[in-house]
Protein backbone atom coordinates (compact mmCIF):
# COMPACT_ATOMS: atom_id res chain seq x y z
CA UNK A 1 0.00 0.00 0.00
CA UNK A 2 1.39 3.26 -0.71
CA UNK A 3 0.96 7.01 0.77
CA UNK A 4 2.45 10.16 0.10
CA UNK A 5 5.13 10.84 2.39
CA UNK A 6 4.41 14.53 2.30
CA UNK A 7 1.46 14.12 3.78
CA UNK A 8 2.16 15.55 7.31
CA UNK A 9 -1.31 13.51 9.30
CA UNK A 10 -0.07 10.16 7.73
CA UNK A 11 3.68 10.61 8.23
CA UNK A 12 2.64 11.46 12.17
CA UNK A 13 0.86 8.55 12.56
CA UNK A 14 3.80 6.43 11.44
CA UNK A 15 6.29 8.17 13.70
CA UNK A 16 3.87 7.92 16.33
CA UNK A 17 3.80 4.14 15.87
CA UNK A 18 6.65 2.99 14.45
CA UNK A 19 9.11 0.15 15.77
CA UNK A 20 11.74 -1.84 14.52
CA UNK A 21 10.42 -5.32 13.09
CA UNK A 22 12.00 -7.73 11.29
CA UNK A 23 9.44 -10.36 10.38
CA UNK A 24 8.53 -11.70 7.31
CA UNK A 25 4.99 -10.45 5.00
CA UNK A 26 2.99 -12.26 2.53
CA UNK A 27 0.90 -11.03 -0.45
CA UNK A 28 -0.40 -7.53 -0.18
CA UNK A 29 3.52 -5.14 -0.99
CA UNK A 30 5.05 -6.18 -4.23
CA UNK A 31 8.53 -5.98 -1.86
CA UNK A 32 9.16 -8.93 -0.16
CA UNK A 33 12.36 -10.06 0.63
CA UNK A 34 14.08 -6.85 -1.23
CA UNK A 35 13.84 -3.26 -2.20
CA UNK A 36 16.50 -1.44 -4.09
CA UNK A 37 16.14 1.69 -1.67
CA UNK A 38 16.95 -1.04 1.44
CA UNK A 39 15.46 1.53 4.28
CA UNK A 40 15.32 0.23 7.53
CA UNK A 41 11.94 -1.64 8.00
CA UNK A 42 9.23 -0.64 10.66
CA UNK A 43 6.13 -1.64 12.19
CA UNK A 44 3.18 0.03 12.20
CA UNK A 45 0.25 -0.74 15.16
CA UNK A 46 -2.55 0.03 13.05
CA UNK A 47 -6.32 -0.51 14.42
CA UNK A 48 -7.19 -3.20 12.12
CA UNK A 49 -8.59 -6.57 13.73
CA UNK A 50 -6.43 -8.81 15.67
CA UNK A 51 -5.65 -11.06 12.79
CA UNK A 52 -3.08 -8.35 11.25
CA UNK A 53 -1.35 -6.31 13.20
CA UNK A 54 1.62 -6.25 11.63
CA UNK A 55 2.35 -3.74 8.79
CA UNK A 56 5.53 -2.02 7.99
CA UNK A 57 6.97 0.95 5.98
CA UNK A 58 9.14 -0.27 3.50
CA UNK A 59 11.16 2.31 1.54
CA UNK A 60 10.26 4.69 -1.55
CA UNK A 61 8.57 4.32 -4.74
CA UNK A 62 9.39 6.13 -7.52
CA UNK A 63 8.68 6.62 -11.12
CA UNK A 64 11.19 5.53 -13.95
CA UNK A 65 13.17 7.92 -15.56
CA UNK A 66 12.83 10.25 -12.16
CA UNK A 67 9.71 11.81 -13.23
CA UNK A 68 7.59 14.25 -11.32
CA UNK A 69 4.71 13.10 -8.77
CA UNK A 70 6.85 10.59 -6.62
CA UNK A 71 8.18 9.39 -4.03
CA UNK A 72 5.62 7.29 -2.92
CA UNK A 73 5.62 5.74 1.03
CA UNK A 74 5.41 1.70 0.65
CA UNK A 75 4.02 -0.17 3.15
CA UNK A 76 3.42 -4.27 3.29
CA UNK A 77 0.58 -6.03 5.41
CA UNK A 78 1.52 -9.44 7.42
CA UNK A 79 -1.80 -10.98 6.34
CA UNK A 80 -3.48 -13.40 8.84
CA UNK A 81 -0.94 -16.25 9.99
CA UNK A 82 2.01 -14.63 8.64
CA UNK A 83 5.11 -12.82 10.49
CA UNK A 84 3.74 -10.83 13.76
CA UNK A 85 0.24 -11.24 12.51
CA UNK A 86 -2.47 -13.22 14.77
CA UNK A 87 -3.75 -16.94 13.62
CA UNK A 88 -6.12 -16.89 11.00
CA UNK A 89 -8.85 -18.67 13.19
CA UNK A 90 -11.60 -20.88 12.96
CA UNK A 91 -13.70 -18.10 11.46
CA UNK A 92 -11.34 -17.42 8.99
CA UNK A 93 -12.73 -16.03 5.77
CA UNK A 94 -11.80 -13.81 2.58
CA UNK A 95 -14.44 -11.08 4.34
CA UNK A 96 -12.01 -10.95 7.15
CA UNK A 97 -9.14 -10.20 5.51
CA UNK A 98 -10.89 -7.65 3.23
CA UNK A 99 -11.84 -5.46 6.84
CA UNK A 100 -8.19 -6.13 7.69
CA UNK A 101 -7.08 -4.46 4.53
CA UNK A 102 -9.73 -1.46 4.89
CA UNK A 103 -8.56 -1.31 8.47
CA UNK A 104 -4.57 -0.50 7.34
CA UNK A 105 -5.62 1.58 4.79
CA UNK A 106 -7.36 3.91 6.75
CA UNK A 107 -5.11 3.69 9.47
CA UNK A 108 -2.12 4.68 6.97
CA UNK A 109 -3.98 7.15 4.66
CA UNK A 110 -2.92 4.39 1.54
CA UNK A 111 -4.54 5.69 -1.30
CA UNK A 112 -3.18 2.68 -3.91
CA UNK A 113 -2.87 -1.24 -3.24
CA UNK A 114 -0.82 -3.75 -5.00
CA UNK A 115 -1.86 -7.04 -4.18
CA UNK A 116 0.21 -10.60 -5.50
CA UNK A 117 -1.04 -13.84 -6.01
CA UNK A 118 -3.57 -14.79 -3.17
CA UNK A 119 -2.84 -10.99 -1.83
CA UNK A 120 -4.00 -9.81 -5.88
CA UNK A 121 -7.48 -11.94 -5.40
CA UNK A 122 -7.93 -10.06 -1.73
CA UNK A 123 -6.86 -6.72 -3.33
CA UNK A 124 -9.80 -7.27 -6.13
CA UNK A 125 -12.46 -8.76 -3.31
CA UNK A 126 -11.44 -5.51 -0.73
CA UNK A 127 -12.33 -3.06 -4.14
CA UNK A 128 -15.09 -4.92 -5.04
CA UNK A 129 -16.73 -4.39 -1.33
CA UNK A 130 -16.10 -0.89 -1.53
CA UNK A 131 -12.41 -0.32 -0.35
CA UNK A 132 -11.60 3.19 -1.11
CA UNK A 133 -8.09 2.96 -2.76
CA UNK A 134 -7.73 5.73 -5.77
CA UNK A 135 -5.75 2.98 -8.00
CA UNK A 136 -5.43 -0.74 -7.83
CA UNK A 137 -2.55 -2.70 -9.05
CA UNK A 138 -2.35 -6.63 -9.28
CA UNK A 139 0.16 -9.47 -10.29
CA UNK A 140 -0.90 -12.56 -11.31
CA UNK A 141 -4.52 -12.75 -8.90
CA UNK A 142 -5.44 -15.73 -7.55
CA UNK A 143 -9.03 -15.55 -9.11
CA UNK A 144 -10.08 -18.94 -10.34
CA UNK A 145 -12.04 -18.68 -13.76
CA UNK A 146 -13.93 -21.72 -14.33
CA UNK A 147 -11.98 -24.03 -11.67
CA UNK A 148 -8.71 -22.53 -13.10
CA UNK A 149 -7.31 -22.60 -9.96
CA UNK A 150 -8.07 -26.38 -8.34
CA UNK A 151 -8.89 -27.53 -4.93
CA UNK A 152 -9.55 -31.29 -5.60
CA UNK A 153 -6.01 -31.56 -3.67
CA UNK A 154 -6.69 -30.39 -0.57
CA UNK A 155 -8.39 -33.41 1.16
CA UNK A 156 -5.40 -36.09 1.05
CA UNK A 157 -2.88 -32.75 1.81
CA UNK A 158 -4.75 -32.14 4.97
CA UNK A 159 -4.56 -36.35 5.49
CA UNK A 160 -0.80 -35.82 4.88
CA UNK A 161 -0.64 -33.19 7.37
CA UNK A 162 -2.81 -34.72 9.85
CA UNK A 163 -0.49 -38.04 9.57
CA UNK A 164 2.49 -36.11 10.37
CA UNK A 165 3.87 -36.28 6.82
CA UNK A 166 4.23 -32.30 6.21
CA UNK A 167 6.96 -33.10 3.82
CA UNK A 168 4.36 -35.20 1.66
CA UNK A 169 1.81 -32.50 1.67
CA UNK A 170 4.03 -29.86 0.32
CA UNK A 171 4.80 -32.57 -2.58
CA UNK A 172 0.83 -32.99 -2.95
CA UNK A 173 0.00 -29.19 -3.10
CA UNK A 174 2.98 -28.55 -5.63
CA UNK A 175 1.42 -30.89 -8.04
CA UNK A 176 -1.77 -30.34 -7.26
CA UNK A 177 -1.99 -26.42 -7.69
CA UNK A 178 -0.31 -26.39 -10.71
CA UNK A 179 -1.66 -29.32 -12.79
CA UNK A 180 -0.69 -28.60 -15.85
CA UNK A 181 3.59 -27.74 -14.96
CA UNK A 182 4.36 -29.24 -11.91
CA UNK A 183 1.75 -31.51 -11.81
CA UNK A 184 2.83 -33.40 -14.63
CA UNK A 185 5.53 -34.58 -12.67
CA UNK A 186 5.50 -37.80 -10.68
CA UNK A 187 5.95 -37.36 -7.17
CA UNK A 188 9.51 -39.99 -6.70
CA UNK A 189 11.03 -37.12 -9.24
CA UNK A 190 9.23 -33.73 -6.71
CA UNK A 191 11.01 -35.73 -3.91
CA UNK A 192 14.19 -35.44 -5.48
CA UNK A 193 14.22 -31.74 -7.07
CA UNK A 194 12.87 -29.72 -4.19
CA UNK A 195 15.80 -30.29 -1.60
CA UNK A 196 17.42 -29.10 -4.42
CA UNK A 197 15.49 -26.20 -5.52
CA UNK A 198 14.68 -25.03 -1.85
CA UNK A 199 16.81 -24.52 1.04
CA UNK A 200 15.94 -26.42 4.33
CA UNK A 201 14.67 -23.21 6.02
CA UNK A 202 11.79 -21.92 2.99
CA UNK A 203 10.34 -25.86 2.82
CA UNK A 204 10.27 -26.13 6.80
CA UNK A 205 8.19 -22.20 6.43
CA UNK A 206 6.31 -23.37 3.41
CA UNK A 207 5.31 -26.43 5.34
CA UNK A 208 4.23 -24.80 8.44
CA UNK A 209 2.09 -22.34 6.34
CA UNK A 210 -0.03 -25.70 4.55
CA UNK A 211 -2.68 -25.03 6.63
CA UNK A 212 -2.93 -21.68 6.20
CA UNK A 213 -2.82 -21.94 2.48
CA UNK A 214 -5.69 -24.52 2.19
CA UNK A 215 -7.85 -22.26 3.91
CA UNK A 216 -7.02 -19.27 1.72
CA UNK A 217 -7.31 -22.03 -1.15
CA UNK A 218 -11.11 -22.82 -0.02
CA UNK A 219 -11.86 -18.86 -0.32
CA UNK A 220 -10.56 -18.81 -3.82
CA UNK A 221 -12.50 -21.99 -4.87
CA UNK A 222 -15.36 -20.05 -3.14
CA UNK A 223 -15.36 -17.59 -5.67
CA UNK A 224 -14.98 -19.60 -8.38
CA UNK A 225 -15.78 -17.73 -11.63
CA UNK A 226 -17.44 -14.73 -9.85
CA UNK A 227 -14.13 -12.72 -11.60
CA UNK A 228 -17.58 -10.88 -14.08
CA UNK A 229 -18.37 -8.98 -10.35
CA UNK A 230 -14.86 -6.83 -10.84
CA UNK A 231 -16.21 -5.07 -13.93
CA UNK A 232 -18.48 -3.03 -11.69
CA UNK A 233 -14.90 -1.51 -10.31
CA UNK A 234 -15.05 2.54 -11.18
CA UNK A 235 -11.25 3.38 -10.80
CA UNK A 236 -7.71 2.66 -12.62
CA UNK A 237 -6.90 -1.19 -12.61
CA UNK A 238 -3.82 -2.22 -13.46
CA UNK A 239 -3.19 -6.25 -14.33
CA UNK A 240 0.17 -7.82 -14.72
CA UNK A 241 0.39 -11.22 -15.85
CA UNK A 242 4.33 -13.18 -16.16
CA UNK A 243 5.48 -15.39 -19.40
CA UNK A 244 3.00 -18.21 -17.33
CA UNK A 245 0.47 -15.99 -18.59
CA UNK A 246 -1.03 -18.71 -20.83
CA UNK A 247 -0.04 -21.80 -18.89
CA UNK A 248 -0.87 -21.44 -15.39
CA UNK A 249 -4.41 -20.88 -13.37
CA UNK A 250 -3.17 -17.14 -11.86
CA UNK A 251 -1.95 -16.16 -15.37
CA UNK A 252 -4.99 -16.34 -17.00
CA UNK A 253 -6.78 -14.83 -13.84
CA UNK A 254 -5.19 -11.12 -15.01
CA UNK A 255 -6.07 -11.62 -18.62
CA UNK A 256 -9.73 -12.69 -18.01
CA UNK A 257 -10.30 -9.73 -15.40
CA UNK A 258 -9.03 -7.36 -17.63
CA UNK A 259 -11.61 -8.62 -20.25
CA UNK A 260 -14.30 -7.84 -18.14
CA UNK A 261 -13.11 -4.52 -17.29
CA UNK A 262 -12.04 -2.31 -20.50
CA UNK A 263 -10.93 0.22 -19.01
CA UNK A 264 -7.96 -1.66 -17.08
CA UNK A 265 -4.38 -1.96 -18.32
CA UNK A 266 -2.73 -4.66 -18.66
CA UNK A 267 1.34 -6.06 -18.59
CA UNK A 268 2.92 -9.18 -19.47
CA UNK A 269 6.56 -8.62 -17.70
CA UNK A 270 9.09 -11.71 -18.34
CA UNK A 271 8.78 -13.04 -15.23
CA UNK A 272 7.61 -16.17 -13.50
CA UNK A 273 4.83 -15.71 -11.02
CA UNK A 274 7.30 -14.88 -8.05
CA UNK A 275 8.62 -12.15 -9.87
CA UNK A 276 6.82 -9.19 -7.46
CA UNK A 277 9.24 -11.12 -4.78
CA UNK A 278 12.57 -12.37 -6.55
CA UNK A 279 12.84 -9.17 -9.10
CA UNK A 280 10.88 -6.40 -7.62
CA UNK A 281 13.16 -3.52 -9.19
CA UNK A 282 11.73 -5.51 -12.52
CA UNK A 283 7.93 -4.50 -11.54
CA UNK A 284 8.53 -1.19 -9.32
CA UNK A 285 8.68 1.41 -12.29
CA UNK A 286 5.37 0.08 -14.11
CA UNK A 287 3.53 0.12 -10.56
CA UNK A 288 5.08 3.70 -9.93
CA UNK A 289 4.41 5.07 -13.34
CA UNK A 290 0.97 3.91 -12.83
CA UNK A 291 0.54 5.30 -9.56
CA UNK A 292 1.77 8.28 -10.23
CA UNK A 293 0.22 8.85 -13.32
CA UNK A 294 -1.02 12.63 -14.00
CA UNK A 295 -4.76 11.26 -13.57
CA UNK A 296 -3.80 10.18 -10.24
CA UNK A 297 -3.59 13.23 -8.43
C-alpha cells in the first residue's frame, strides 16, 4: 500500500507508531524479501482486527526515468498467519481479511494497493466491497475462472498433514496447484528436485504455512468464476500477468479480469509468477508510473 510521504497527518501517525520489526509479510507489498532503496523496516500498530497487526513501511517508490509526482511511502501487510500477525482462526474467511485491509488503509492514509497472487485476489475482493483505494494494481490474482485454480487436492494434503507427513503435503499441493507444470511430474522425481530447488529453512516455512494456504485455497474456490463482479470496479486497474500468462491458473486470472473490465491496463513482464518477490526492481517502475500517473492526483 502506498501514501504520500508529504502528507504531514499520515507521516505522524507512522512516527507515532513505528518500531523496529523484522518479520517476514505475505501477499499484499510487491517488496518482499528486497527493495532497491533497502530503508530500515518498521512496524506500524494500526487498528485493524487482531488477525493483522503487523504492517511495515518499506522504503520509496518512484517513477522511472525520475519523473515528477513521486516518491511514494510503501508499506506491506503481514496478512493473517504470517510474520507478527495473529492466527487466521476458525472463522477465517476472505471477508475478514478484506476489513483487515480497509482497516490498514485507513489507518495509513494508503490511497493505492498492490496485491500478488492470493494478496491480488484479496486486493480485487477488498475493491469490489467498496475499499476506497484511488488505484489498484495486481500481479498474477489468484481468481479462479472456471476451476482454473483447483482444490480437488486439498483433502489427502490435509490427510498428509494430519499423519504427520508435512513433507508429503508440500509434494501434494505442488502438483496439485499447478496441474498442468508441476503436476505433470511424478511425485519420486518432486522428492528429489525440491531439496534441491529449496533450502531447508523456505520448505520447513512453506510447510508450516499448509494449513494456512488450504484455507485461503477454499476462499478462492469459493469464488470460483465470480471474476464478471470486478467489472463493476469505477477506478484505474492495473493487471500484470508473467510469461505463465497462458499456462498457469493465476496467469490467465489477469487476462480474463481485464476482459471484463475495458478500461484496465494490462502487462505481461518476463517473469515467473514470483517475480513481485525475486525481481521487484523488474515491476517497481510500471507500478510507480501507474501510480503516479497525472490522472492520479
Amino acid at each position: 500500500m502506498c501514501t504520500d510521504p508529504r502528507d504531514r497527518s499520515t507521516r505522524g501517525r507512522q512516527n507515532g507508531h513505528a518500531r523496529h520489526h523484522s518479520g517476514h509479510h505475505h501477499g499484499l507489498g510487491a517488496f518482499r524479501r528486497r527493495h532497491h532503496h533497502r530503508l530500515p523496516h518498521h512496524r506500524l500498530r494500526s487498528r485493524a482486527p487482531a488477525g493483522a497487526r503487523g504492517v511495515r513501511a518499506r522504503g520509496r517508490l518512484r517513477r522511472s526515468g525520475g519523473g515528477v509526482g513521486g516518491p511514494l511511502q510503501v508499506h506491506t501487510v503481514e496478512r493473517r498467519g504470517r510474520g507478527t500477525s495473529g492466527p487466521q482462526g476458525d472463522a477465517y474467511s476472505a471477508a475478514a481479511e478484506c476489513a483487515d485491509i480497509e482497516a490498514v488503509r485507513a489507518a495509513t492514509g494508503a490511497r493505492f494497493v498492490f496485491g500478488h497472487s492470493f494478496g491480488g485476489f484479496l486486493t480485487l475482493e477488498a475493491a469490489s466491497a467498496g475499499s476506497a483505494f484511488e488505484r489498484i494494481a495486481v500481479y498474477e490474482p489468484g481468481v479462479s475462472v472456471d476451476g482454473s485454480i483447483p482444490f480437488d487436492w486439498a483433502g489427502r494434503c490435509r490427510r498428509e498433514l494430519d499423519a504427520g507427513k508435512p513433507a508429503e503435503a508440500f509434494l501434494t499441493f505442488v502438483r496439485g496447484v499447478n496441474p498442468g507444470t508441476s503436476g505433470k511430474a511424478p511425485r519420486w522425481l518432486l522428492r528429489l528436485i525440491l531439496p534441491l530447488a529449496l533450502k531447508k529453512p523456505e520448505r520447513l516455512q512453506k510447510h508450516a504455512l499448509l494449513p494456512a494456504a488450504i484455507r485461503e485455497h477454499a476462499e478462492i474456490a469459493a469464488r470460483d468464476s465470480t471474476f464478471r463482479e470486478y467489472g463493476r470496479l469505477d477506478r484505474p486497474v492495473l493487471l500484470m500477468a508473467g510469461k505463465e500468462a497462458r499456462s498457469t491458473g493465476a496467469g490467465r486470472a489477469a487476462a480474463a479480469v481485464h476482459e471484463v473490465l475495458p478500461g484496465s491496463r494490462l502487462l505481461l513482464p518476463r517473469l515467473d509468477h514470483f517475480g513481485p518477490e525475486t525481481d521487484p526492481a523488474a515491476v517497481a517502475p510500471a507500478l510507480a508510473d501507474f501510480f503516479l500517473g497525472s490522472s492520479a492526483g
